[in-house]
C-alpha atoms as a PDB file:
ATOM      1  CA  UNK A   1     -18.262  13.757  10.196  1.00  0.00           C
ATOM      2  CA  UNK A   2     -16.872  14.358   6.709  1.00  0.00           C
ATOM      3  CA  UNK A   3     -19.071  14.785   3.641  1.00  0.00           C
ATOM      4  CA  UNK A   4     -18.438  11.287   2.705  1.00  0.00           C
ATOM      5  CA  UNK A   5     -19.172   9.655   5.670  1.00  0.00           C
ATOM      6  CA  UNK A   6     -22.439  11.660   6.272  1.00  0.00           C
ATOM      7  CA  UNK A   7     -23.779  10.617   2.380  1.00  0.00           C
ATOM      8  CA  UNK A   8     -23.611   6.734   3.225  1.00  0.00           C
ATOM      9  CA  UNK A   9     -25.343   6.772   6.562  1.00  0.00           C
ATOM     10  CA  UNK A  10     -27.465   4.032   7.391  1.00  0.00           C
ATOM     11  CA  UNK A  11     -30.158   6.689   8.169  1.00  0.00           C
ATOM     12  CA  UNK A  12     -29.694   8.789   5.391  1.00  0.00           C
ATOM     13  CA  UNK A  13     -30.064   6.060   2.497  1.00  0.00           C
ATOM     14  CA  UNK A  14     -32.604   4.108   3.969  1.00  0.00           C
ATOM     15  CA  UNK A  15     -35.024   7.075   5.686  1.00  0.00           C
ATOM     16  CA  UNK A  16     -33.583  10.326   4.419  1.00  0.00           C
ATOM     17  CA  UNK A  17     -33.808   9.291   0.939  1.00  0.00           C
ATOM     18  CA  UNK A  18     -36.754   7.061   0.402  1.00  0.00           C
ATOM     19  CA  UNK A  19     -38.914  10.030   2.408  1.00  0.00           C
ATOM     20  CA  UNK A  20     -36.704  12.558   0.143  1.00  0.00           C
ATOM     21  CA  UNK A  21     -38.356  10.670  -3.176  1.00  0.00           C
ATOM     22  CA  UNK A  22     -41.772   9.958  -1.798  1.00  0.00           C
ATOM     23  CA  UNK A  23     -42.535  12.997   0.449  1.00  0.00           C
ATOM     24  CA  UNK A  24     -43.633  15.528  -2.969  1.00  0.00           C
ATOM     25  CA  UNK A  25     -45.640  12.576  -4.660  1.00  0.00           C
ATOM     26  CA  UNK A  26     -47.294  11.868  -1.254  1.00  0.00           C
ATOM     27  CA  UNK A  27     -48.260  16.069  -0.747  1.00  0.00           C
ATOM     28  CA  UNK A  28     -49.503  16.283  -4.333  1.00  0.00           C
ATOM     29  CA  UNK A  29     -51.705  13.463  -4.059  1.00  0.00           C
ATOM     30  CA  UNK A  30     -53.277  14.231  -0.816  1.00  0.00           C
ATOM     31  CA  UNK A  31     -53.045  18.409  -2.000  1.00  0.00           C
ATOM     32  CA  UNK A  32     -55.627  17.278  -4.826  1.00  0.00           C
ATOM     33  CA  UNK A  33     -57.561  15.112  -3.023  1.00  0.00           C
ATOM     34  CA  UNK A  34     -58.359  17.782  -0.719  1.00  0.00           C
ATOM     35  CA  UNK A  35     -59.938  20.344  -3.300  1.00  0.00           C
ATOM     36  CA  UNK A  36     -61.446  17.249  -5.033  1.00  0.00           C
ATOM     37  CA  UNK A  37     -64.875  18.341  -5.996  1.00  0.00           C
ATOM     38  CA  UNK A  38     -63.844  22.031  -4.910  1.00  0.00           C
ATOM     39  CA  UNK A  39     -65.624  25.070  -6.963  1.00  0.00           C
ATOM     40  CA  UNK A  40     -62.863  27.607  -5.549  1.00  0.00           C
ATOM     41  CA  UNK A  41     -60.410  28.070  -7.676  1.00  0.00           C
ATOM     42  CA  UNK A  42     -57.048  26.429  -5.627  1.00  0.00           C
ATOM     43  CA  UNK A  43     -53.526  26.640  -5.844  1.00  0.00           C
ATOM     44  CA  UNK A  44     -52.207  24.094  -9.205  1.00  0.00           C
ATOM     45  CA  UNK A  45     -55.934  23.734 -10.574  1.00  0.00           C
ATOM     46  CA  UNK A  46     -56.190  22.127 -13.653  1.00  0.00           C
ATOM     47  CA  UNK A  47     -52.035  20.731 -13.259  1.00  0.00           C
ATOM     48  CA  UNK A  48     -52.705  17.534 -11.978  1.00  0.00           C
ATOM     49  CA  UNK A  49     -51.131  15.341 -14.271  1.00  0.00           C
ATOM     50  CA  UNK A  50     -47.833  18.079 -14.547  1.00  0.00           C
ATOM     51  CA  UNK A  51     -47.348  17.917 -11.036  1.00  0.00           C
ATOM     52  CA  UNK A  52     -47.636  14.578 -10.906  1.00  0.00           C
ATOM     53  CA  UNK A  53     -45.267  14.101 -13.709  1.00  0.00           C
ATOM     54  CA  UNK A  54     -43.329  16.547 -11.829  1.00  0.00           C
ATOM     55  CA  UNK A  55     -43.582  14.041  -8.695  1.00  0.00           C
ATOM     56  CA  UNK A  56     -42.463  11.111 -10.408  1.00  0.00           C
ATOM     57  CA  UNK A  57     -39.579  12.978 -11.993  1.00  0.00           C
ATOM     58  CA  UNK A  58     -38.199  13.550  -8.637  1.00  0.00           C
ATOM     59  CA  UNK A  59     -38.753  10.249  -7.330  1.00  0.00           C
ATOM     60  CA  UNK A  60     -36.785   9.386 -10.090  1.00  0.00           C
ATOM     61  CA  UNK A  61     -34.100  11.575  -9.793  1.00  0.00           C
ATOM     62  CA  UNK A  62     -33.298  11.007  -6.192  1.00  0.00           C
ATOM     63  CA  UNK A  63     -33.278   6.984  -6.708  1.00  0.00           C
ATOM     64  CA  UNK A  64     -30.775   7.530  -9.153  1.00  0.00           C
ATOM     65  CA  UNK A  65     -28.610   9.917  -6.517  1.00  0.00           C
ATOM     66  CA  UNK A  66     -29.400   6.881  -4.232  1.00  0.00           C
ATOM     67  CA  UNK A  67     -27.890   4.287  -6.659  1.00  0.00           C
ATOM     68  CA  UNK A  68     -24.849   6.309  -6.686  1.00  0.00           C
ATOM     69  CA  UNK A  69     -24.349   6.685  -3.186  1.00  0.00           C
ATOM     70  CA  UNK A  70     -24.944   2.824  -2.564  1.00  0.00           C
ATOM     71  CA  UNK A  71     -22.122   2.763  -4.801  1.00  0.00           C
ATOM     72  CA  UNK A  72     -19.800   4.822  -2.989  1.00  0.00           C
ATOM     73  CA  UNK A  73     -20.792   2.968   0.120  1.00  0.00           C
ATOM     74  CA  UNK A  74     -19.639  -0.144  -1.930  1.00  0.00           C
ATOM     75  CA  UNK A  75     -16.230   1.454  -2.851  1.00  0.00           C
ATOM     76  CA  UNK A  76     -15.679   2.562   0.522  1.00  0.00           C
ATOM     77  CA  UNK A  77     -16.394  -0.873   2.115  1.00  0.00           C
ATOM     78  CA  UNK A  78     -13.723  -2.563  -0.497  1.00  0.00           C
ATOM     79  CA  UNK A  79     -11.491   0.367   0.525  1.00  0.00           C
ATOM     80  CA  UNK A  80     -11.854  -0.423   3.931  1.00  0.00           C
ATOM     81  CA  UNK A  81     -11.170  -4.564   3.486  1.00  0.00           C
ATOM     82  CA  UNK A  82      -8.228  -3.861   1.060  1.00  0.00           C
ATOM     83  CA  UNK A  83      -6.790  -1.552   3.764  1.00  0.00           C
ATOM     84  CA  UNK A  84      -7.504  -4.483   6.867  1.00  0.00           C
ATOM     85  CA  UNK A  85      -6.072  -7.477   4.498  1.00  0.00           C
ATOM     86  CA  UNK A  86      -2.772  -5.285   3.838  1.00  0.00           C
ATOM     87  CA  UNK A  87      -2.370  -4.274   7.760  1.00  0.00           C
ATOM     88  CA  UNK A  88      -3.200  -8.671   8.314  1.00  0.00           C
ATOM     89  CA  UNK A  89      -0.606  -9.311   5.791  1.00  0.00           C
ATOM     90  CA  UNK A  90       1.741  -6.382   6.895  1.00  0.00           C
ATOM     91  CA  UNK A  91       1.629  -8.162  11.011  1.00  0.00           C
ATOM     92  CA  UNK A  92       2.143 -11.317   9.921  1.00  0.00           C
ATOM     93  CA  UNK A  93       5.002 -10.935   7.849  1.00  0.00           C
ATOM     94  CA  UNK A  94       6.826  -8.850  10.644  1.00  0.00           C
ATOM     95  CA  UNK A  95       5.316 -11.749  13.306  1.00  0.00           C
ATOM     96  CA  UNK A  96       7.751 -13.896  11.221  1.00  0.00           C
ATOM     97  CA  UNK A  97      10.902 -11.864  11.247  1.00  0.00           C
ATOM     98  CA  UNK A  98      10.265 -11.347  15.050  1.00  0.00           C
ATOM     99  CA  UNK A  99       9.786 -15.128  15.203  1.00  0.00           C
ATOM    100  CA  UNK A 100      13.173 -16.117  12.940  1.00  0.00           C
ATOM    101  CA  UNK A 101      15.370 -14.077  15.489  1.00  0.00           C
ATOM    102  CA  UNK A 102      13.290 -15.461  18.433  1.00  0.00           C
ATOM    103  CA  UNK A 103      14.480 -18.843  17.633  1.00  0.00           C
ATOM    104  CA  UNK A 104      17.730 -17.575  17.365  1.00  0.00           C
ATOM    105  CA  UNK A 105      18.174 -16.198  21.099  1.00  0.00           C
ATOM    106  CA  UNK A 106      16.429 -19.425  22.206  1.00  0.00           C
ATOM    107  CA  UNK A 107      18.919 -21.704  20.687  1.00  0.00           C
ATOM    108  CA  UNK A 108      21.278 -19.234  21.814  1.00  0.00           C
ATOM    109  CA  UNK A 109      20.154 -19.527  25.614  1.00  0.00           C
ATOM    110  CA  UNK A 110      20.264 -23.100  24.660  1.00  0.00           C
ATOM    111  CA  UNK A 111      23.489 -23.385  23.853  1.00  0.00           C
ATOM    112  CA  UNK A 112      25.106 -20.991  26.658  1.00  0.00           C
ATOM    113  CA  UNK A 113      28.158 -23.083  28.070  1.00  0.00           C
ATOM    114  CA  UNK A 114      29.816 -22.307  31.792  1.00  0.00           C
ATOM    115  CA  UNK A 115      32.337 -19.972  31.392  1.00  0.00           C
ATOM    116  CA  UNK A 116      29.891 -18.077  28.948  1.00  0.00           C
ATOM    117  CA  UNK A 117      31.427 -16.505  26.178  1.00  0.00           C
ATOM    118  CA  UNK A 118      29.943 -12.778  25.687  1.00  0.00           C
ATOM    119  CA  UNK A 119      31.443 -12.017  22.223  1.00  0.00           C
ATOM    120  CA  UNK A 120      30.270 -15.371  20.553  1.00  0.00           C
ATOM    121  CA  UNK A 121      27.157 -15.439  22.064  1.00  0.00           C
ATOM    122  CA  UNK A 122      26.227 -11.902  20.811  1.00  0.00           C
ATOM    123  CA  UNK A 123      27.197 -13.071  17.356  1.00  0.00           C
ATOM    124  CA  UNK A 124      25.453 -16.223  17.555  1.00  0.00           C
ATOM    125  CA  UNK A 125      22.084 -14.134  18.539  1.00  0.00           C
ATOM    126  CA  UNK A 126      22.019 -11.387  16.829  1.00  0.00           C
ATOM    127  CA  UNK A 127      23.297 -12.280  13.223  1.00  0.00           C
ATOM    128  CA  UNK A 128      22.505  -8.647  11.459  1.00  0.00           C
ATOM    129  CA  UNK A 129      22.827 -10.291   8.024  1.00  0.00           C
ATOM    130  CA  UNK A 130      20.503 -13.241   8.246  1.00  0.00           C
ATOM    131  CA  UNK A 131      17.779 -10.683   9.658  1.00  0.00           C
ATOM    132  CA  UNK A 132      18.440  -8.385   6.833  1.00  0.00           C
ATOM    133  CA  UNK A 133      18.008 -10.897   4.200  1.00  0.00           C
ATOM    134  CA  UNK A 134      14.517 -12.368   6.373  1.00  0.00           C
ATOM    135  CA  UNK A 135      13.531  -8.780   6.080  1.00  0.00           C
ATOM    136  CA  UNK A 136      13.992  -8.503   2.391  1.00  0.00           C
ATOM    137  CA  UNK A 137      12.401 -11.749   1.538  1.00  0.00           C
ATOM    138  CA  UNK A 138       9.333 -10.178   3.660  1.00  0.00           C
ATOM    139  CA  UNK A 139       8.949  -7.109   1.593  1.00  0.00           C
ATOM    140  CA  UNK A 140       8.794  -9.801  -1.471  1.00  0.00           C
ATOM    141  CA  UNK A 141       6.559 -11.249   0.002  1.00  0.00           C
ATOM    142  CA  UNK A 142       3.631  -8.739   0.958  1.00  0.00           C
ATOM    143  CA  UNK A 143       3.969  -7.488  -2.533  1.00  0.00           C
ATOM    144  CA  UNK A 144       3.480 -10.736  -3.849  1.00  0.00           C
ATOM    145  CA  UNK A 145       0.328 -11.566  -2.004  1.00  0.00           C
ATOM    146  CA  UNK A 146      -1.344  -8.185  -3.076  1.00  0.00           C
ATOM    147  CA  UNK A 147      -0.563  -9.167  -6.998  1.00  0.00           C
ATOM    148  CA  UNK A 148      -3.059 -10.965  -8.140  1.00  0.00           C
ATOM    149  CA  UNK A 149      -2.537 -14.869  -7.500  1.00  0.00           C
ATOM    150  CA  UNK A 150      -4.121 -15.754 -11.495  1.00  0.00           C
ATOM    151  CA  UNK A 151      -2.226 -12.544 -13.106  1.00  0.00           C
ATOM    152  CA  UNK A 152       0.946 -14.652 -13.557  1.00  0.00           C
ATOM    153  CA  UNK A 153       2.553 -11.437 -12.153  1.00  0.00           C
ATOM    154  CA  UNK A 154       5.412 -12.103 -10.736  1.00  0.00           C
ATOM    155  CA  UNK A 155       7.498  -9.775  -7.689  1.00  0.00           C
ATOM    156  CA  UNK A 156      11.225  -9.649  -7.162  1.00  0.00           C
ATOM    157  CA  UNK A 157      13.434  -7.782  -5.054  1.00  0.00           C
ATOM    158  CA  UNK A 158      17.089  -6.648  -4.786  1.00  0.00           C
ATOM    159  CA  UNK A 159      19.253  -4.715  -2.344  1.00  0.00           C
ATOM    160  CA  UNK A 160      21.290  -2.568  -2.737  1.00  0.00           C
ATOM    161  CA  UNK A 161      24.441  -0.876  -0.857  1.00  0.00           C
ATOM    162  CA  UNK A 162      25.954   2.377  -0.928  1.00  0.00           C
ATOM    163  CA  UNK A 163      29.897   2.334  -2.561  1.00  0.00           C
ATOM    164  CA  UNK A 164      31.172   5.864  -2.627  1.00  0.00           C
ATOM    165  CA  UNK A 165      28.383   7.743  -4.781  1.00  0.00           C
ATOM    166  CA  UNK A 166      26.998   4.477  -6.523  1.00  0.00           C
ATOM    167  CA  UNK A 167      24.802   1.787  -5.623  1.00  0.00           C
ATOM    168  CA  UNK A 168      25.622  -2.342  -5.248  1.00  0.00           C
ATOM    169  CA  UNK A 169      23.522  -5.242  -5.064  1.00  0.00           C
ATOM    170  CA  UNK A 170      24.101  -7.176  -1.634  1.00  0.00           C
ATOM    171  CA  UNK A 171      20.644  -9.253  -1.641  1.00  0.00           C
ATOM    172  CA  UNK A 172      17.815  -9.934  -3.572  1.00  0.00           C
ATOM    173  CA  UNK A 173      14.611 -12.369  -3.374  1.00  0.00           C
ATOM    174  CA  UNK A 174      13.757 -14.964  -3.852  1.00  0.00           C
ATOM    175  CA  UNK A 175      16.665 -16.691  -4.260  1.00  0.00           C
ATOM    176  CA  UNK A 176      16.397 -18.341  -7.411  1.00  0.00           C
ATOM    177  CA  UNK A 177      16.515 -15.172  -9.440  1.00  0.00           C
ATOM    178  CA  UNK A 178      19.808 -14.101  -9.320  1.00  0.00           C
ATOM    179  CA  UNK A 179      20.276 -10.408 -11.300  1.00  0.00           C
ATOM    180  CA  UNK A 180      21.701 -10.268 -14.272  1.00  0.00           C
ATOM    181  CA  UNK A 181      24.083  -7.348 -13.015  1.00  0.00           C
ATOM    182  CA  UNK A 182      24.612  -8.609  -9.678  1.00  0.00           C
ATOM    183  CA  UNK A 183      28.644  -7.319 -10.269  1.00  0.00           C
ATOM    184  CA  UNK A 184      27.461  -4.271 -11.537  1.00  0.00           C
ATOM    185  CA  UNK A 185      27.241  -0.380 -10.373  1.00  0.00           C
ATOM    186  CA  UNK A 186      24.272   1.686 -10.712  1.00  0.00           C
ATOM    187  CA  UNK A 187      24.862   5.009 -10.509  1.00  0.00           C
ATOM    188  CA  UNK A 188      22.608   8.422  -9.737  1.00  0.00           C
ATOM    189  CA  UNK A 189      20.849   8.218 -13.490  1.00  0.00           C
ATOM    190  CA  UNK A 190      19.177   5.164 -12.796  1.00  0.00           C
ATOM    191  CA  UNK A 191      16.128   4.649 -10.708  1.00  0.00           C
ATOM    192  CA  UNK A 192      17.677   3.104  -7.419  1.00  0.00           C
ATOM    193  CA  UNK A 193      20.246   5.781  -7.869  1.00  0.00           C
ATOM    194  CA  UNK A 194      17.619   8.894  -8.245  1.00  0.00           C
ATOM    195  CA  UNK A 195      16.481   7.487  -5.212  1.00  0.00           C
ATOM    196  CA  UNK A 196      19.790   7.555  -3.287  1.00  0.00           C
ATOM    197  CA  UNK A 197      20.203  10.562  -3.851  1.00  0.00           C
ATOM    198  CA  UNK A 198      17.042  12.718  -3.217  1.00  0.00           C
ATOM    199  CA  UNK A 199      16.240  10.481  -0.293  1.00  0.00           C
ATOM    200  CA  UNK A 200      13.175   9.761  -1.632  1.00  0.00           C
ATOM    201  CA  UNK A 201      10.896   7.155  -3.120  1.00  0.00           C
ATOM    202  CA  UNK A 202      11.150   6.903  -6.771  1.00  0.00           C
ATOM    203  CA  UNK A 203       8.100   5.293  -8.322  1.00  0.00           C
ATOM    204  CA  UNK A 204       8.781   4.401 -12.244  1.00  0.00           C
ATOM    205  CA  UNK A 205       5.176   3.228 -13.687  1.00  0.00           C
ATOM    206  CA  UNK A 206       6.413   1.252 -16.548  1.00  0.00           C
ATOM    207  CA  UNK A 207       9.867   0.531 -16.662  1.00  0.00           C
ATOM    208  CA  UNK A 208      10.132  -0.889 -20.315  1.00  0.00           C
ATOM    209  CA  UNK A 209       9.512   2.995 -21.458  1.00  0.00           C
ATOM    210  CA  UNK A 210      11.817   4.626 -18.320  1.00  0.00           C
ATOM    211  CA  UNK A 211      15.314   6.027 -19.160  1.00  0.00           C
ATOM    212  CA  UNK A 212      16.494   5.678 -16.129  1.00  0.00           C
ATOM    213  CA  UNK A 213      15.761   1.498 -15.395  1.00  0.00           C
ATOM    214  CA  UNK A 214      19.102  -0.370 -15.123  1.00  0.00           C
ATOM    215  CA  UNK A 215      17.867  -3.648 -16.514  1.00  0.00           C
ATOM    216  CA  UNK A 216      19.175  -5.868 -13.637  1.00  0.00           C
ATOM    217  CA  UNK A 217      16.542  -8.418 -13.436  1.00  0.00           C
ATOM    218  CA  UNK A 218      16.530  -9.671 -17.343  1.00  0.00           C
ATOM    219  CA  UNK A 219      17.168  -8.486 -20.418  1.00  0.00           C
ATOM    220  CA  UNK A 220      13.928  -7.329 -21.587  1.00  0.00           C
ATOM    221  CA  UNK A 221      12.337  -6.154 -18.631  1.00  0.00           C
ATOM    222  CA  UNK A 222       8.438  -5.119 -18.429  1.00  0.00           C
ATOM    223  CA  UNK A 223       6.264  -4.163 -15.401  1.00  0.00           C
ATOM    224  CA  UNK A 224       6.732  -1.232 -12.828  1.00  0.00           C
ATOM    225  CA  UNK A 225       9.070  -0.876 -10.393  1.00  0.00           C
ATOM    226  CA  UNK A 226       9.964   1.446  -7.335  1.00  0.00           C
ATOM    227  CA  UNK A 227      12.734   2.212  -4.988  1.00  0.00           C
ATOM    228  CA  UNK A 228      12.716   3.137  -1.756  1.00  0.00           C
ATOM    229  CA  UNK A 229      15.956   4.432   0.121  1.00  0.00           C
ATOM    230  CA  UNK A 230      16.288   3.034   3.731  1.00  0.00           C
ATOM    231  CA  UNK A 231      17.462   6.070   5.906  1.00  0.00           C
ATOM    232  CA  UNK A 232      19.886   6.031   9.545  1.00  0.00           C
ATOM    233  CA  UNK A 233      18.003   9.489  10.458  1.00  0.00           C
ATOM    234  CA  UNK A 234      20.802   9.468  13.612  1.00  0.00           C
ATOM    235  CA  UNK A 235      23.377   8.245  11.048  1.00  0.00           C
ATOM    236  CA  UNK A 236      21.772  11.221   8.657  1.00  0.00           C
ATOM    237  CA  UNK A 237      23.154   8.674   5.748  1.00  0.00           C
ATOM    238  CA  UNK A 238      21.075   6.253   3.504  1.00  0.00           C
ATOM    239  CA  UNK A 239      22.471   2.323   4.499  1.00  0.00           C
ATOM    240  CA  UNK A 240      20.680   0.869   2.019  1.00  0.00           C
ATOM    241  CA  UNK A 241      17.830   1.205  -1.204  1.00  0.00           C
ATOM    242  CA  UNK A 242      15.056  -0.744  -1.709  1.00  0.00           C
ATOM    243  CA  UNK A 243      13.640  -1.800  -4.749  1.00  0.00           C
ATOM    244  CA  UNK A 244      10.292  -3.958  -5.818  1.00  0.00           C
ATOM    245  CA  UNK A 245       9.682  -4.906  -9.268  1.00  0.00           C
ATOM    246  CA  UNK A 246       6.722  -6.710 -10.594  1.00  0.00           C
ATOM    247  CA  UNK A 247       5.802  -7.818 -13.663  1.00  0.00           C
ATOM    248  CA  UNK A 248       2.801  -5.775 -14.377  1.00  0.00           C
ATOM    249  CA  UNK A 249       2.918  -2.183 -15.623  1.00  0.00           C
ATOM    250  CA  UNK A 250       1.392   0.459 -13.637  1.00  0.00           C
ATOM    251  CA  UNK A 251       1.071  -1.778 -10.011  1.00  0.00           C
ATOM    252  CA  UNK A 252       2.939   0.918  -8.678  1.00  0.00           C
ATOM    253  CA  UNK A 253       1.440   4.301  -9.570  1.00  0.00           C
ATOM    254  CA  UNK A 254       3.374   7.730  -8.986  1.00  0.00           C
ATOM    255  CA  UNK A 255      -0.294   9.475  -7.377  1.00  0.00           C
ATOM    256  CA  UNK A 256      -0.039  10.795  -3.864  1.00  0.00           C
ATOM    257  CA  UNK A 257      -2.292   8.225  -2.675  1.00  0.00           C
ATOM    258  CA  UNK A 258      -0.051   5.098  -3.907  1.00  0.00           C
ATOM    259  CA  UNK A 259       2.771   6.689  -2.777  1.00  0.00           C
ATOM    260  CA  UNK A 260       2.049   7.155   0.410  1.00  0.00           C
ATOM    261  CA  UNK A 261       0.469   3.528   0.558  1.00  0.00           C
ATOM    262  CA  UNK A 262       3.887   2.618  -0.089  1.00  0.00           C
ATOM    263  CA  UNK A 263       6.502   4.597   2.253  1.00  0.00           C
ATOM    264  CA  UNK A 264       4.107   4.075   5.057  1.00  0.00           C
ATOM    265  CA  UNK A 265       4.557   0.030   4.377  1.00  0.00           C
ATOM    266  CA  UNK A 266       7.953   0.355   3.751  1.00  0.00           C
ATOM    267  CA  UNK A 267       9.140   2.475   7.065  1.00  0.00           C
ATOM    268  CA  UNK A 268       8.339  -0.309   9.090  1.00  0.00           C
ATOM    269  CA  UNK A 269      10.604  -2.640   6.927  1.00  0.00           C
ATOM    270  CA  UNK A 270      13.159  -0.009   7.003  1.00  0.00           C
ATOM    271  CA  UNK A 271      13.232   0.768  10.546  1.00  0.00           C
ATOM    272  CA  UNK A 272      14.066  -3.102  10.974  1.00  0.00           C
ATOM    273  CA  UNK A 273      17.113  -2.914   8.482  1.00  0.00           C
ATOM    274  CA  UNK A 274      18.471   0.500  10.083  1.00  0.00           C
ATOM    275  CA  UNK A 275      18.295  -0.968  13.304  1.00  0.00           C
ATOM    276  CA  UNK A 276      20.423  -4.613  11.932  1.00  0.00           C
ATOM    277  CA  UNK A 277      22.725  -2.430   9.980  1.00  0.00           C
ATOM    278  CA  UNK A 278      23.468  -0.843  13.735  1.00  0.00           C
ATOM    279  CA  UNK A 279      24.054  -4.465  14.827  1.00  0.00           C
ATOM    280  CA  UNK A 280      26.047  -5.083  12.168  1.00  0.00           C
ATOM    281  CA  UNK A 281      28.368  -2.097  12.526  1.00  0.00           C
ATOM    282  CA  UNK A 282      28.812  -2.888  15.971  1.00  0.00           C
ATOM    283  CA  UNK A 283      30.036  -6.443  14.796  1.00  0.00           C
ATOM    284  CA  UNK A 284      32.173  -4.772  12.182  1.00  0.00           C
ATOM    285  CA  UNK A 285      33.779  -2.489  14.504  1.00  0.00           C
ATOM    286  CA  UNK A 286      34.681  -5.495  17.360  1.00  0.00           C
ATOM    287  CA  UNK A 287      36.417  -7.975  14.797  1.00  0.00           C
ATOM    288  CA  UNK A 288      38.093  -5.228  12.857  1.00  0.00           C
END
């Protein structure tokens, strides 16, 4: 059991504690009240009041170390809710990708005619593209419903493609805002780029003061942003970056902790993608 865990133990606030602050008052009482009347000189004659000042010093000191650890119990319980609303909101949005492509094979099976066509029916099933752009709209999505709902915050999305050593936009979501530089090329001193090519997530804090933001969502652009390159390990290329903007600077914070947060939400979106980019190379290579 970690320190952590140990300090916010049922047992240890509400007995370890309370005995902790009362035990000394309790001896020093009952030490006095023995020798009351006593002609002996005793141990602390003539200190009563000091050692019960002393006493209620303590008590006082340990409710205070109590009123802090209630408060790191509180933390850790809102730690521990935050973290079980993102993993609800996390299977629910992949419950809906699953579900889009379900329908498809059903209408699919459906639709199967005697002699069946192989070829068309793979295409009609799979349909790599429509997935990818379900699965984009999904990331939106969960980063949306963490921002807060009366913030007027505001989170948008765009894909983007490897084209010899630069970087195109293929998707974005939602739909209605188109980028500004949907034509354009970003190349390896921009954000998305940096993170093509370390192969790693690129977290920029506040993007109206970062160099390296390619304003392709509006002119003046404020908020943070990151970008997250979607790796074929088996391919050993990167098919595709990532990247999440929203409206308010400093939602996405370049710590450890919030980075991790966000590569272990965003592997399970990019395992998706890798696997309909396969799909969609296969499709590429049968009409070609």
């Amino acid at each position: 059991m970690d320190l952590k865990r140990w300090l916010t133990a049922r047992w240890f606030r509400y007995i370890a504690i309370p005995a902790t602050a009362a035990v000394p008052t309790g001896l020093a009482a009952l030490w006095f009240a023995l020798h009351q009347g006593q002609k002996l000189p005793y141990f602390l004659e003539g200190y009563q009041p000091w050692v019960l000042a002393g006493t209620g010093v303590w008590a006082g000191g340990v409710s205070i170390a109590k009123s802090y650890l209630d408060d790191i119990a509180k933390d850790a319980i809102k730690t521990l809710e935050i973290a079980q609303q993102d993993l609800a909101h996390l299977l629910l949005s992949v419950r809906i990708v699953v579900g889009a492509k379900s329908k498809r094979f059903y209408e699919a099976l459906k639709g199967l005619t005697k002699p069946v066509d192989a070829s068309k029916t793979f295409f009609e099933m799979t349909r790599p593209e429509l997935q990818i752009k379900e699965l984009i709209g999904r990331v939106r999505d969960y980063y949306q419903i963490k921002v807060d709902p009366n913030s007027g915050d505001r989170v948008k999305v765009s894909l983007m493609k490897p084209d010899g050593a630069d970087l195109v936009i293929t998707d974005w979501a939602p739909d209605a805002d188109v980028p500004i530089s949907q034509k354009e090329r970003f190349k390896n001193n921009t954000i998305a780029g940096a993170a093509f090519q370390s192969r790693q997530l690129v977290v920029s804090e506040n993007i109206a003061t970062d160099v390296r933001y390619h304003r392709f969502m509006a002119k003046e652009d404020t908020g943070s942003m990151f970008a997250y390159p979607v790796i074929d390990i088996l391919m050993d290329q990167v098919v595709y970056v990532i990247n999440v903007v929203t409206s308010r600077p400093q939602a996405f914070r370049n710590t450890p902790a919030d980075t991790k947060k966000i590569e272990t939400v965003m592997e399970i979106y990019a395992e998706r993608i890798v696997l309909e980019n396969r799909l969609a190379e296969i499709k590429r290579q049968i009409t070609s």
